[in-house]
PDB file of N, CA and C in Angstrom:
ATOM      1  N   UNK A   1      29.053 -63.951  36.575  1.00  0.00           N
ATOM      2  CA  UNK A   1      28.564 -62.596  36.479  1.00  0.00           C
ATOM      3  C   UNK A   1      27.902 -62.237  37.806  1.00  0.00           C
ATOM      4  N   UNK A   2      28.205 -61.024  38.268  1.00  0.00           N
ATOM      5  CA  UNK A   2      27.794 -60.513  39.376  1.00  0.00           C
ATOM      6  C   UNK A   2      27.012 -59.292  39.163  1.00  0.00           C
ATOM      7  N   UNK A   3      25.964 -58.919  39.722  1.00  0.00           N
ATOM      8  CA  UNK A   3      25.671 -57.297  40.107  1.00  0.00           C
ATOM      9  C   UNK A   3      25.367 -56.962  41.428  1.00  0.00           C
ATOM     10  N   UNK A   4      25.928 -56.055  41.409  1.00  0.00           N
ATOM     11  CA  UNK A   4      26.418 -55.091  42.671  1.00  0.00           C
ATOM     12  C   UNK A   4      25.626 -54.052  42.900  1.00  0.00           C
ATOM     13  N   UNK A   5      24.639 -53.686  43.987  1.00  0.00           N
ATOM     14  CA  UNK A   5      24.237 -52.194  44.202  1.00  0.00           C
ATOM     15  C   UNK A   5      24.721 -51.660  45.042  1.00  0.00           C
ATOM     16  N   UNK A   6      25.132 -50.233  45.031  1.00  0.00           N
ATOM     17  CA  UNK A   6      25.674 -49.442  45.802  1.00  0.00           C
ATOM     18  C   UNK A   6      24.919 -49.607  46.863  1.00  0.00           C
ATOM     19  N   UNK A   7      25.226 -49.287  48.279  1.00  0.00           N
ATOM     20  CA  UNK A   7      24.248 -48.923  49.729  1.00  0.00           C
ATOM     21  C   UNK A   7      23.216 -47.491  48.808  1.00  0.00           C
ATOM     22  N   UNK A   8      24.041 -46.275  48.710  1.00  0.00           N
ATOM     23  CA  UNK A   8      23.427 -45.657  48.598  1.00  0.00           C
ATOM     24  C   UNK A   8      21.769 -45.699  47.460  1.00  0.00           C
ATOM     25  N   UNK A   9      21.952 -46.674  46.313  1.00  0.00           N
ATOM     26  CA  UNK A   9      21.351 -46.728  44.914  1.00  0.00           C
ATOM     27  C   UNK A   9      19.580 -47.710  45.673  1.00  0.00           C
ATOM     28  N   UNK A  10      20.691 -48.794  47.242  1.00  0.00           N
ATOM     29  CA  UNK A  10      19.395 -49.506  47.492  1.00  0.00           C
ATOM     30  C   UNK A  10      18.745 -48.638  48.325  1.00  0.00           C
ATOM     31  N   UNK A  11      19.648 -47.374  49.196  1.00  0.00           N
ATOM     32  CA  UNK A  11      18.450 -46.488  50.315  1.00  0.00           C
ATOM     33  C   UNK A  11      17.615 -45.874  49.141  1.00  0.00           C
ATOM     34  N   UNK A  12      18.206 -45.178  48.259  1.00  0.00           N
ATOM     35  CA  UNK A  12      17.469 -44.274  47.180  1.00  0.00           C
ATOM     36  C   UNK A  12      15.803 -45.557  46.947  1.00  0.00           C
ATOM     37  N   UNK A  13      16.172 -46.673  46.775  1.00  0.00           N
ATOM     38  CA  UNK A  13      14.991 -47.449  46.847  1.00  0.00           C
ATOM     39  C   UNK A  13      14.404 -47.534  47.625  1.00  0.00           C
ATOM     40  N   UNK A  14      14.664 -47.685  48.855  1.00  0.00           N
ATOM     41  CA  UNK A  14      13.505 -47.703  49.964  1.00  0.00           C
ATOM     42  C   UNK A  14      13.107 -46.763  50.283  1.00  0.00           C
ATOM     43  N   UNK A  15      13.965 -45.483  49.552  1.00  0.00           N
ATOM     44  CA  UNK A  15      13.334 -44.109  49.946  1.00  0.00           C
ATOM     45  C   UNK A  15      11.799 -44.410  48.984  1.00  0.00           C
ATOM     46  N   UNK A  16      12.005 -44.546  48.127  1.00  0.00           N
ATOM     47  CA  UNK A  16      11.348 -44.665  46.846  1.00  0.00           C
ATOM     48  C   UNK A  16       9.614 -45.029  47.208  1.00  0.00           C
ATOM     49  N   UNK A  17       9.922 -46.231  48.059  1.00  0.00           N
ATOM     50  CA  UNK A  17       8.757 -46.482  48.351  1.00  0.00           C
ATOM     51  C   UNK A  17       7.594 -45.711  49.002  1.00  0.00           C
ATOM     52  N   UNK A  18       8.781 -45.311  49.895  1.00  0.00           N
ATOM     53  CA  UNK A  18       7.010 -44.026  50.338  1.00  0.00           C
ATOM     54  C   UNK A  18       7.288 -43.331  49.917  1.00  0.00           C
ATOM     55  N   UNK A  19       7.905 -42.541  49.276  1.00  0.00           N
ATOM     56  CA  UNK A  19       7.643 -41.409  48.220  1.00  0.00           C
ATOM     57  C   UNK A  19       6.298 -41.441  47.542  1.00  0.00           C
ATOM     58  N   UNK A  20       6.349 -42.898  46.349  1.00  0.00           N
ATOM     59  CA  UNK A  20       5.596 -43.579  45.344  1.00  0.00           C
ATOM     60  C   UNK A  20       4.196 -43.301  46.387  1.00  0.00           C
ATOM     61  N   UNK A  21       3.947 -43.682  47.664  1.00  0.00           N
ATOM     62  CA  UNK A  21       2.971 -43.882  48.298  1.00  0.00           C
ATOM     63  C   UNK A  21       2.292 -42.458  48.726  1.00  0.00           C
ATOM     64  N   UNK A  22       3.379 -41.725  49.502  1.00  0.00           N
ATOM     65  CA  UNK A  22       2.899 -40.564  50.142  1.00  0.00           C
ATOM     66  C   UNK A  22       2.564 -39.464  48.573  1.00  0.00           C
ATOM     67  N   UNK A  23       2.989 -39.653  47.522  1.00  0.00           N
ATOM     68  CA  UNK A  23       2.702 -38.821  46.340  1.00  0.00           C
ATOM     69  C   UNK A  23       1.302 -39.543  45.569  1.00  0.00           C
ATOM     70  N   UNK A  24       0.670 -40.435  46.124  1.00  0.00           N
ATOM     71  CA  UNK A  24       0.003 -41.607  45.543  1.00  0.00           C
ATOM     72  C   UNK A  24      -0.293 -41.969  44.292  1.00  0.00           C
ATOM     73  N   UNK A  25       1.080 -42.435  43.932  1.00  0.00           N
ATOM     74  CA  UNK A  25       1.019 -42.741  42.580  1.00  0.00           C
ATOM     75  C   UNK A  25       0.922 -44.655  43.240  1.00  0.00           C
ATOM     76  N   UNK A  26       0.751 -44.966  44.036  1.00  0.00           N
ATOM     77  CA  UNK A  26      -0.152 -46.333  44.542  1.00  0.00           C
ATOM     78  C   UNK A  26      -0.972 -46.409  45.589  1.00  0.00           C
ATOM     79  N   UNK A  27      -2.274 -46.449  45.693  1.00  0.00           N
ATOM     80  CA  UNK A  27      -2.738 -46.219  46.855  1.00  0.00           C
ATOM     81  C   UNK A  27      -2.427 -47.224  48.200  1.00  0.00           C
ATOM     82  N   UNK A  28      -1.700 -47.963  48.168  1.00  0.00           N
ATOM     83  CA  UNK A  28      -0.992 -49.236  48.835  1.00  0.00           C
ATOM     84  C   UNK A  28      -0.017 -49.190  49.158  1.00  0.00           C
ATOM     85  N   UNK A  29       0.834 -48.791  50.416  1.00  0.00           N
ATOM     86  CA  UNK A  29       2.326 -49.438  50.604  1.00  0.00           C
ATOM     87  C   UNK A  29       3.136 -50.950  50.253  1.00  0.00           C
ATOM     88  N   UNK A  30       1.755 -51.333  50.120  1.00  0.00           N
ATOM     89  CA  UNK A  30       2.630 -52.301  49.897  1.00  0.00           C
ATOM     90  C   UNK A  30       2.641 -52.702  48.266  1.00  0.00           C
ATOM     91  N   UNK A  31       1.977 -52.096  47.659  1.00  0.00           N
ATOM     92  CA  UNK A  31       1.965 -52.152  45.814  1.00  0.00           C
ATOM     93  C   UNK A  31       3.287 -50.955  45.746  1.00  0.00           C
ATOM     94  N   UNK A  32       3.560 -50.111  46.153  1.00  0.00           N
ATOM     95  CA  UNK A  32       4.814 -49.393  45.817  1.00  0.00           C
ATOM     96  C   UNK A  32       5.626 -49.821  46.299  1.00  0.00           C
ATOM     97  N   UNK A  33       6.009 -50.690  47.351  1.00  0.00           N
ATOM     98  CA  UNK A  33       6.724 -51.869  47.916  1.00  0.00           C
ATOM     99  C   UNK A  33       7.225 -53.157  46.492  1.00  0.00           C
ATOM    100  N   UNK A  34       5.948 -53.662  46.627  1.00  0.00           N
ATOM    101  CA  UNK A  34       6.466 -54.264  44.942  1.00  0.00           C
ATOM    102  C   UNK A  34       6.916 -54.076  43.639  1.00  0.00           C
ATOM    103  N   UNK A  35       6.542 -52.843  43.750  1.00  0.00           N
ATOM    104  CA  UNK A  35       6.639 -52.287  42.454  1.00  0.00           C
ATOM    105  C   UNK A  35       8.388 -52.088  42.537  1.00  0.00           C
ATOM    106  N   UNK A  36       8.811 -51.329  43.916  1.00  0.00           N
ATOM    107  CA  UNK A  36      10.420 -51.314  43.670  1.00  0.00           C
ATOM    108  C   UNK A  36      10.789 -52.316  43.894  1.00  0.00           C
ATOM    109  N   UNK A  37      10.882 -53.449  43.868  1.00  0.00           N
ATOM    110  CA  UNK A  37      11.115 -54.796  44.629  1.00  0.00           C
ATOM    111  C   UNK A  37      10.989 -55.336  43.184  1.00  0.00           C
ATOM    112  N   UNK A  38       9.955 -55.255  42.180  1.00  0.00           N
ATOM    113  CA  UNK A  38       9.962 -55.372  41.272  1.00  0.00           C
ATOM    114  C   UNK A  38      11.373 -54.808  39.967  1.00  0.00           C
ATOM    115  N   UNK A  39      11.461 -53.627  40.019  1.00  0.00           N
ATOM    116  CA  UNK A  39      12.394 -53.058  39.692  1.00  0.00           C
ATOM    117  C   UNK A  39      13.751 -53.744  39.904  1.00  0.00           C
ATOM    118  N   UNK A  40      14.037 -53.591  41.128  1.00  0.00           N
ATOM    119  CA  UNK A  40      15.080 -54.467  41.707  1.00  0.00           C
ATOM    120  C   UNK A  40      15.621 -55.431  41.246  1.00  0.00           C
ATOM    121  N   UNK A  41      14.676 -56.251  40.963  1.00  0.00           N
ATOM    122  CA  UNK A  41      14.922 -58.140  40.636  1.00  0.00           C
ATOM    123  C   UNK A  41      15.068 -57.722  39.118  1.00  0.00           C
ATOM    124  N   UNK A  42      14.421 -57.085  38.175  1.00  0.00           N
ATOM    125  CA  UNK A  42      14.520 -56.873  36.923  1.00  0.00           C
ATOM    126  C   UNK A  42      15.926 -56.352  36.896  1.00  0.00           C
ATOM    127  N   UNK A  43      16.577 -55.445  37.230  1.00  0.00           N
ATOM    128  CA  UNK A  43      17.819 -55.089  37.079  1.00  0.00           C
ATOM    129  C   UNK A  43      18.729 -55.937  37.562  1.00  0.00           C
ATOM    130  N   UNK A  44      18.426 -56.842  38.756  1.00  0.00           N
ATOM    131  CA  UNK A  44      19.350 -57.710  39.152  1.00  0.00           C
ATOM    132  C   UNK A  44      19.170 -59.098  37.915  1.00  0.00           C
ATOM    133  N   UNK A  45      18.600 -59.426  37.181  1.00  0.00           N
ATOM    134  CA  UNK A  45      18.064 -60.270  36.300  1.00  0.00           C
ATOM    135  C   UNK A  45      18.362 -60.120  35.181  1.00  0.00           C
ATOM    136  N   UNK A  46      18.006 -58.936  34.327  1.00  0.00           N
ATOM    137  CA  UNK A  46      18.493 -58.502  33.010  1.00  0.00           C
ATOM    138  C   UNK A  46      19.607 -57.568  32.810  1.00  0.00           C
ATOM    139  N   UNK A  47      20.114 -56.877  33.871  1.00  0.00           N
ATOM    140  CA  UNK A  47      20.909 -55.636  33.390  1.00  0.00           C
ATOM    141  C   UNK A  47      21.744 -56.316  32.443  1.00  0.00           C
ATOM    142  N   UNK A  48      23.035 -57.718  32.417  1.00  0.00           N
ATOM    143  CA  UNK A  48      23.770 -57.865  31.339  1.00  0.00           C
ATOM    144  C   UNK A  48      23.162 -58.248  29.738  1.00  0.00           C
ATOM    145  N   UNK A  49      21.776 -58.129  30.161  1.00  0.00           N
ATOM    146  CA  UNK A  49      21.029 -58.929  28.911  1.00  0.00           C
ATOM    147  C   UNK A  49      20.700 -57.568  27.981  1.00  0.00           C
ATOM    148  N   UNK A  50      20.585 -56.667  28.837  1.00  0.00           N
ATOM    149  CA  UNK A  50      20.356 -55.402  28.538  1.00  0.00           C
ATOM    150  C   UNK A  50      21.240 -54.338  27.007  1.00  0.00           C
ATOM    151  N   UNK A  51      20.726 -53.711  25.864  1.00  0.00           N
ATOM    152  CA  UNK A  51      21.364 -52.844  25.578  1.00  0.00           C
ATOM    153  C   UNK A  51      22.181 -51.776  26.435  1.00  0.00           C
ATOM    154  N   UNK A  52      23.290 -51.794  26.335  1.00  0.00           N
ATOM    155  CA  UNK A  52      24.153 -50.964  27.148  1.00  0.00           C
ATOM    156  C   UNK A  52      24.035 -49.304  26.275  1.00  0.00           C
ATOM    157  N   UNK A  53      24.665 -48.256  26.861  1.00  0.00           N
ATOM    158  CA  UNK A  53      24.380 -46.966  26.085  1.00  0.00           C
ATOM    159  C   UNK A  53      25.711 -46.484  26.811  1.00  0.00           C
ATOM    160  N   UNK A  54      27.065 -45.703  26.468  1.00  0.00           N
ATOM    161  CA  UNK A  54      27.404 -44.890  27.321  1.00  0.00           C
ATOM    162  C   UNK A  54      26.768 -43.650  28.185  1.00  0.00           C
ATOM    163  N   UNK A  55      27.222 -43.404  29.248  1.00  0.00           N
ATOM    164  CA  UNK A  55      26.283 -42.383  30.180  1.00  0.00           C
ATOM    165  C   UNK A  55      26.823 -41.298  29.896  1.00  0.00           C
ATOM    166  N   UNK A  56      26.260 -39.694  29.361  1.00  0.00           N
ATOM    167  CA  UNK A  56      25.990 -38.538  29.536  1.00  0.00           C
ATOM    168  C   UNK A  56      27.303 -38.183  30.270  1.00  0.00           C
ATOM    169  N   UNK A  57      28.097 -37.318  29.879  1.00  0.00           N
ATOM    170  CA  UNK A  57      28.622 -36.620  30.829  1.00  0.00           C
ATOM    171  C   UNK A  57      28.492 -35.863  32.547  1.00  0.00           C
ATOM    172  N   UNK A  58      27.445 -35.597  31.897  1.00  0.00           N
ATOM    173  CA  UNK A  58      26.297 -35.180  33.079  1.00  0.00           C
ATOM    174  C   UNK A  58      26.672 -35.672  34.182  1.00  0.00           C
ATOM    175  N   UNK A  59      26.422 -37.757  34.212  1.00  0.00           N
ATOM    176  CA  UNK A  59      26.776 -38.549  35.070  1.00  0.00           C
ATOM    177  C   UNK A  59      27.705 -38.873  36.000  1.00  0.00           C
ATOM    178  N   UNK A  60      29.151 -38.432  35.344  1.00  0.00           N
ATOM    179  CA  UNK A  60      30.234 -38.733  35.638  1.00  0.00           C
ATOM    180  C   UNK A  60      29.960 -38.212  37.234  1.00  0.00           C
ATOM    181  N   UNK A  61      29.580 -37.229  37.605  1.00  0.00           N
ATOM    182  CA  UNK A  61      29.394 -37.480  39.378  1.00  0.00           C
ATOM    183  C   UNK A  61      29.309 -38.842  40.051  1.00  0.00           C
ATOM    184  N   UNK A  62      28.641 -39.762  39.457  1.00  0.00           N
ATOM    185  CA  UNK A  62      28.169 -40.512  40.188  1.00  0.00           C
ATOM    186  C   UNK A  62      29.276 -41.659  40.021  1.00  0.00           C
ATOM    187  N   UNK A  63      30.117 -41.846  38.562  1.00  0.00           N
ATOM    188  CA  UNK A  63      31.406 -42.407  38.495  1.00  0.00           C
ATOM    189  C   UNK A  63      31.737 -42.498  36.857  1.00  0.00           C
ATOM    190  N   UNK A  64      32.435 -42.367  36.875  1.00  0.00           N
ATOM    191  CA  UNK A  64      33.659 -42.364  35.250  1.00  0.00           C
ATOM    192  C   UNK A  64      33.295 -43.604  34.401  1.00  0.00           C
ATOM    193  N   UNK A  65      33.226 -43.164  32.998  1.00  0.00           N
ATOM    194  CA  UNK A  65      33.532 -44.757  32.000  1.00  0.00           C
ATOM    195  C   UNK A  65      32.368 -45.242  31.856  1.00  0.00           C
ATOM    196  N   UNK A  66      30.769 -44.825  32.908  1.00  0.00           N
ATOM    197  CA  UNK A  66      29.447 -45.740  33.220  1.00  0.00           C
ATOM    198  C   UNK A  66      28.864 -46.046  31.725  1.00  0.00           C
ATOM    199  N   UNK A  67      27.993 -46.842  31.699  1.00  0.00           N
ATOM    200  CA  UNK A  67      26.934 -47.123  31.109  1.00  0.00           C
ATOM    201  C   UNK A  67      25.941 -46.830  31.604  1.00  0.00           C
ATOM    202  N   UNK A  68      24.682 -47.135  30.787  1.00  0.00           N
ATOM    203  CA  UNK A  68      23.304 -47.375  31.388  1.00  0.00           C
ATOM    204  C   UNK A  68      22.477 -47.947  30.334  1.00  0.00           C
ATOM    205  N   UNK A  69      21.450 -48.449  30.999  1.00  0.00           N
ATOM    206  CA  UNK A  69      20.383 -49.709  30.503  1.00  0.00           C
ATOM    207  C   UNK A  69      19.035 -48.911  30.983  1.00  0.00           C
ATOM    208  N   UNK A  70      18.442 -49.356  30.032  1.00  0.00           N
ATOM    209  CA  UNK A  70      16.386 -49.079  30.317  1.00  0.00           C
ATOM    210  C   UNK A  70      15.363 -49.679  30.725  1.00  0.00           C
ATOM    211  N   UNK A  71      14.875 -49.804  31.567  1.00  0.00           N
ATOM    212  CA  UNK A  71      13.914 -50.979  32.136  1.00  0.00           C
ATOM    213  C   UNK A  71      12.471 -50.311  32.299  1.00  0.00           C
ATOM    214  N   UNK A  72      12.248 -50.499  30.992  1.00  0.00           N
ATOM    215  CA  UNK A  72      10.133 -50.195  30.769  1.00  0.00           C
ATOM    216  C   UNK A  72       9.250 -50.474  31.573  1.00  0.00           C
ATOM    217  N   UNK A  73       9.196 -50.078  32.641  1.00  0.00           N
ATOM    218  CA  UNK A  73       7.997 -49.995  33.761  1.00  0.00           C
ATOM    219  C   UNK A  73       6.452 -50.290  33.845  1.00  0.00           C
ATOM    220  N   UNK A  74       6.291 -49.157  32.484  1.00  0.00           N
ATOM    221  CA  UNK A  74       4.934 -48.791  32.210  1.00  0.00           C
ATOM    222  C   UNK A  74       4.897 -47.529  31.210  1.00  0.00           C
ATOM    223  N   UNK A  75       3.796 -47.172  29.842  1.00  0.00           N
ATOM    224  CA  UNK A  75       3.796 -46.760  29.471  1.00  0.00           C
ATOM    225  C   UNK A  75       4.243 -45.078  29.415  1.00  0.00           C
ATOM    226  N   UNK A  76       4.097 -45.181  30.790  1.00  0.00           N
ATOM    227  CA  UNK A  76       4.991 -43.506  31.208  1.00  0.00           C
ATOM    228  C   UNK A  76       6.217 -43.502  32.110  1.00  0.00           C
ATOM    229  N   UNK A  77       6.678 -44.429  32.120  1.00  0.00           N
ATOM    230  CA  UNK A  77       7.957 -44.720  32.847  1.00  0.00           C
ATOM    231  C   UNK A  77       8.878 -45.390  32.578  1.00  0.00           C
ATOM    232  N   UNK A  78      10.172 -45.196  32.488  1.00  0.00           N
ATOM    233  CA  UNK A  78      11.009 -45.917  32.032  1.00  0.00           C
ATOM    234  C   UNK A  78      12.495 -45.671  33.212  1.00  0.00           C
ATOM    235  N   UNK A  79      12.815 -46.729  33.809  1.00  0.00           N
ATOM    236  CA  UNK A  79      14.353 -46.758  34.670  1.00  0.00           C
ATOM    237  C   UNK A  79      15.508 -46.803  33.908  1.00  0.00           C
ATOM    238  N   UNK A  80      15.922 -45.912  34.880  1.00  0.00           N
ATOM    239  CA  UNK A  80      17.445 -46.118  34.041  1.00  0.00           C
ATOM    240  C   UNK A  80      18.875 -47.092  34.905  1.00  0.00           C
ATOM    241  N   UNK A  81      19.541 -47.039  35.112  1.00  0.00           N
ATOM    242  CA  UNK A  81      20.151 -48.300  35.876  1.00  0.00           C
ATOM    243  C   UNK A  81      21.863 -48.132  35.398  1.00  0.00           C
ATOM    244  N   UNK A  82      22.573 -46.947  35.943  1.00  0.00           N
ATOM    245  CA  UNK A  82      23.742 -46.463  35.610  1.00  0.00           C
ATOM    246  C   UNK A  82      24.975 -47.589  36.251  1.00  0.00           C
ATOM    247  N   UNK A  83      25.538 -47.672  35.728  1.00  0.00           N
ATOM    248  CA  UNK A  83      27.103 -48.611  36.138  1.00  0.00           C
ATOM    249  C   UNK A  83      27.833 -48.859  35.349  1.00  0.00           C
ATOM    250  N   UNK A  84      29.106 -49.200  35.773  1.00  0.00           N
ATOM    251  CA  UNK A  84      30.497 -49.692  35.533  1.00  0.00           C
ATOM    252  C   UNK A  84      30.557 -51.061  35.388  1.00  0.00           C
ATOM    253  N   UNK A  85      31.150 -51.440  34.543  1.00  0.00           N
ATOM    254  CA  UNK A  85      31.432 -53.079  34.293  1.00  0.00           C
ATOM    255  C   UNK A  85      32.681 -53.404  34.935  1.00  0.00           C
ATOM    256  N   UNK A  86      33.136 -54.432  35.350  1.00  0.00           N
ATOM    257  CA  UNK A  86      34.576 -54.410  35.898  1.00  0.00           C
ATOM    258  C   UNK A  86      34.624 -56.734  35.529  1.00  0.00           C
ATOM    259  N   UNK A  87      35.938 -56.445  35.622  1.00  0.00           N
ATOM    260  CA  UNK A  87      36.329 -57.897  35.308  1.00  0.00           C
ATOM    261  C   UNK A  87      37.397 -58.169  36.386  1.00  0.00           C
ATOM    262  N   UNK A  88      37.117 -59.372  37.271  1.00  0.00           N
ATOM    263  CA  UNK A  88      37.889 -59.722  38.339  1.00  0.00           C
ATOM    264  C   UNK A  88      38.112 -61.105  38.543  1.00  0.00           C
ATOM    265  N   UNK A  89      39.163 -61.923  38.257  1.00  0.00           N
ATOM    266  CA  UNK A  89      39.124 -62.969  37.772  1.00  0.00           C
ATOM    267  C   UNK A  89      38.456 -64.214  36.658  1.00  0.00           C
ATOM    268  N   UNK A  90      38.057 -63.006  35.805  1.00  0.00           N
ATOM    269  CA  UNK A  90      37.651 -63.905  34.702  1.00  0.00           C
ATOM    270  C   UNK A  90      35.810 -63.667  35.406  1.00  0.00           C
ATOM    271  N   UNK A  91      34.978 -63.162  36.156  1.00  0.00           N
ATOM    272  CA  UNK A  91      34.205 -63.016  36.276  1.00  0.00           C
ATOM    273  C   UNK A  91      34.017 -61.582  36.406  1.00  0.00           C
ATOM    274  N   UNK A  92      32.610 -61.468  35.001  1.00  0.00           N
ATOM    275  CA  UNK A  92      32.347 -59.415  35.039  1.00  0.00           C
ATOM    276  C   UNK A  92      31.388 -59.442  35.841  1.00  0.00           C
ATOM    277  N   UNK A  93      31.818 -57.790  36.770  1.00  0.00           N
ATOM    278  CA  UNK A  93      30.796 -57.371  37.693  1.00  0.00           C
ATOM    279  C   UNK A  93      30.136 -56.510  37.596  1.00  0.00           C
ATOM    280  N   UNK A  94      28.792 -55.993  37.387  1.00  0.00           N
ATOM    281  CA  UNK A  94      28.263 -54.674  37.369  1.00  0.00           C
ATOM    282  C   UNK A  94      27.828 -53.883  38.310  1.00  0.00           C
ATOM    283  N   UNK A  95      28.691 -52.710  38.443  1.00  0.00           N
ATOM    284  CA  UNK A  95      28.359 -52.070  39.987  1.00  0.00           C
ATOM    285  C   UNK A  95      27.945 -50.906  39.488  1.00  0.00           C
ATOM    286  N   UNK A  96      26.148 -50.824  39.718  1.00  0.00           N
ATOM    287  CA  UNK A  96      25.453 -50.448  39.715  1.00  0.00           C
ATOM    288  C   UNK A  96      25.606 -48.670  40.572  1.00  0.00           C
ATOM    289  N   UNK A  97      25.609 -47.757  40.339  1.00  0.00           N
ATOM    290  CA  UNK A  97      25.766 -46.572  41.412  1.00  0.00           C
ATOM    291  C   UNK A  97      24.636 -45.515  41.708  1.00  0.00           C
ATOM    292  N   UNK A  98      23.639 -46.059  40.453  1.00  0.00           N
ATOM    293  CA  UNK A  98      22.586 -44.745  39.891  1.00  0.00           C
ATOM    294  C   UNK A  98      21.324 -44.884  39.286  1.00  0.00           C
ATOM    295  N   UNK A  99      20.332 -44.936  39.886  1.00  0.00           N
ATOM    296  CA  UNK A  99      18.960 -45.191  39.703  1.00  0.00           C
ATOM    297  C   UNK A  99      18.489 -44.161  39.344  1.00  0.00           C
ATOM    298  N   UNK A 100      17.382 -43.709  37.842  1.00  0.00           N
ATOM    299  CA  UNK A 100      16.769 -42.716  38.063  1.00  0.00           C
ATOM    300  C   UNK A 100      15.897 -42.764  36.792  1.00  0.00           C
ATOM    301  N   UNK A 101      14.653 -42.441  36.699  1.00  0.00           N
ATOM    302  CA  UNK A 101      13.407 -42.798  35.656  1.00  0.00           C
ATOM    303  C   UNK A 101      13.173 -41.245  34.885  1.00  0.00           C
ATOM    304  N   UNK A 102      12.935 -41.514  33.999  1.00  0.00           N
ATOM    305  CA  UNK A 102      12.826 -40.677  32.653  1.00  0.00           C
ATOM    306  C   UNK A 102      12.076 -39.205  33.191  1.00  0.00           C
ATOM    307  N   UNK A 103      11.228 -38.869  34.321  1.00  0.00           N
ATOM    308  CA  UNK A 103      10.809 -38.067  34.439  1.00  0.00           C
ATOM    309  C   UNK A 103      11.518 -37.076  35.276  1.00  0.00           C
ATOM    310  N   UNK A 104      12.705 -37.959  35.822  1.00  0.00           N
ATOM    311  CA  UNK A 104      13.509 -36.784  36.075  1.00  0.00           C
ATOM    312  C   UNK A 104      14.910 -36.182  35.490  1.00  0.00           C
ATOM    313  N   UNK A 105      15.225 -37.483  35.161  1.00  0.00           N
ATOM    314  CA  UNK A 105      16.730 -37.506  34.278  1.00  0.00           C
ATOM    315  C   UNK A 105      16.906 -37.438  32.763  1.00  0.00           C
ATOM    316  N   UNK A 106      15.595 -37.271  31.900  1.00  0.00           N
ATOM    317  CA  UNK A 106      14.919 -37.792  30.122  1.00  0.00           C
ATOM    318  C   UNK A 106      16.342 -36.430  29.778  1.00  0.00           C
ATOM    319  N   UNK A 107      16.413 -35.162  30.304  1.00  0.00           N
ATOM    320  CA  UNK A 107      16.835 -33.650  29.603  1.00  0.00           C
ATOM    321  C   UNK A 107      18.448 -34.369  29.374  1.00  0.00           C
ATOM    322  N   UNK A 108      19.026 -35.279  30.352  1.00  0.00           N
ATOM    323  CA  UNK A 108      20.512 -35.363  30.516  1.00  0.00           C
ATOM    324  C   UNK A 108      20.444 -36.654  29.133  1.00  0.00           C
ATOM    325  N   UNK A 109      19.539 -37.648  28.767  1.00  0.00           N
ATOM    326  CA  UNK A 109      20.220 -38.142  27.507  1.00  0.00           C
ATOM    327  C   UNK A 109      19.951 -38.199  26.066  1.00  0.00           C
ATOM    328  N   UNK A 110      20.690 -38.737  25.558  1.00  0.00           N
ATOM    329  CA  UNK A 110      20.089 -38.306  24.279  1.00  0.00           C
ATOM    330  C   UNK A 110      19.167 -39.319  23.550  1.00  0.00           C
ATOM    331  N   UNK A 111      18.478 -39.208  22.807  1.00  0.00           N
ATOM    332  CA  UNK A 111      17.339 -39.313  22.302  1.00  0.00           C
ATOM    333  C   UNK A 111      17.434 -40.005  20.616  1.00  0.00           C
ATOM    334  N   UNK A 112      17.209 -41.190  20.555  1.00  0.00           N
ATOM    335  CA  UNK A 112      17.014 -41.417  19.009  1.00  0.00           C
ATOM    336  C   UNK A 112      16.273 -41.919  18.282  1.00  0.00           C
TER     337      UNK A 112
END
């Protein structure tokens, strides 16, 4: 088993970091540093362990057929972690294309 992040899904992360900082939702670069670094390793770690969900129509920009998985942050945050499964010699890969947490993306899924 493999997972795969897009270039673009890891800049969106390092964008992330000073965002998190310059908006100071950490007063530390380097605690919003961990915190996505944190993220990171959790999705690289659990995504196949993960409940899968099909993705929203919505999504299909980002690519056809996706899934997505939830990764609980903190009581007001929750990641989402969009991708494609693929099978290539008897080993599945998850290529990851789409990062994005409940406070901006919650309207696109559904709810149960």
């Amino acid at each position: 088993m493999n997972i795969v992040i897009l270039p673009d899904v890891l800049d969106y992360l390092d964008d992330l970091v000073i965002i998190l900082y310059k908006e100071n939702y950490f007063g530390f670069l380097e605690t919003a540093s961990n915190y996505v670094k944190d993220l990171l390793i959790d999705i690289k770690i659990n995504l196949p362990a993960k409940q899968h969900k099909p993705a929203p129509e919505y999504f299909n920009k980002y690519g056809e057929d996706m899934e997505y998985a939830s990764f609980i942050k903190n009581k007001h945050t929750t990641w989402y972690a969009f991708f494609t499964k693929y099978e290539d010699n008897g080993e599945i890969i998850y290529l990851v294309r789409y990062i994005a947490n409940n406070h901006t993306i919650a309207q696109y899924l559904e709810t149960t």
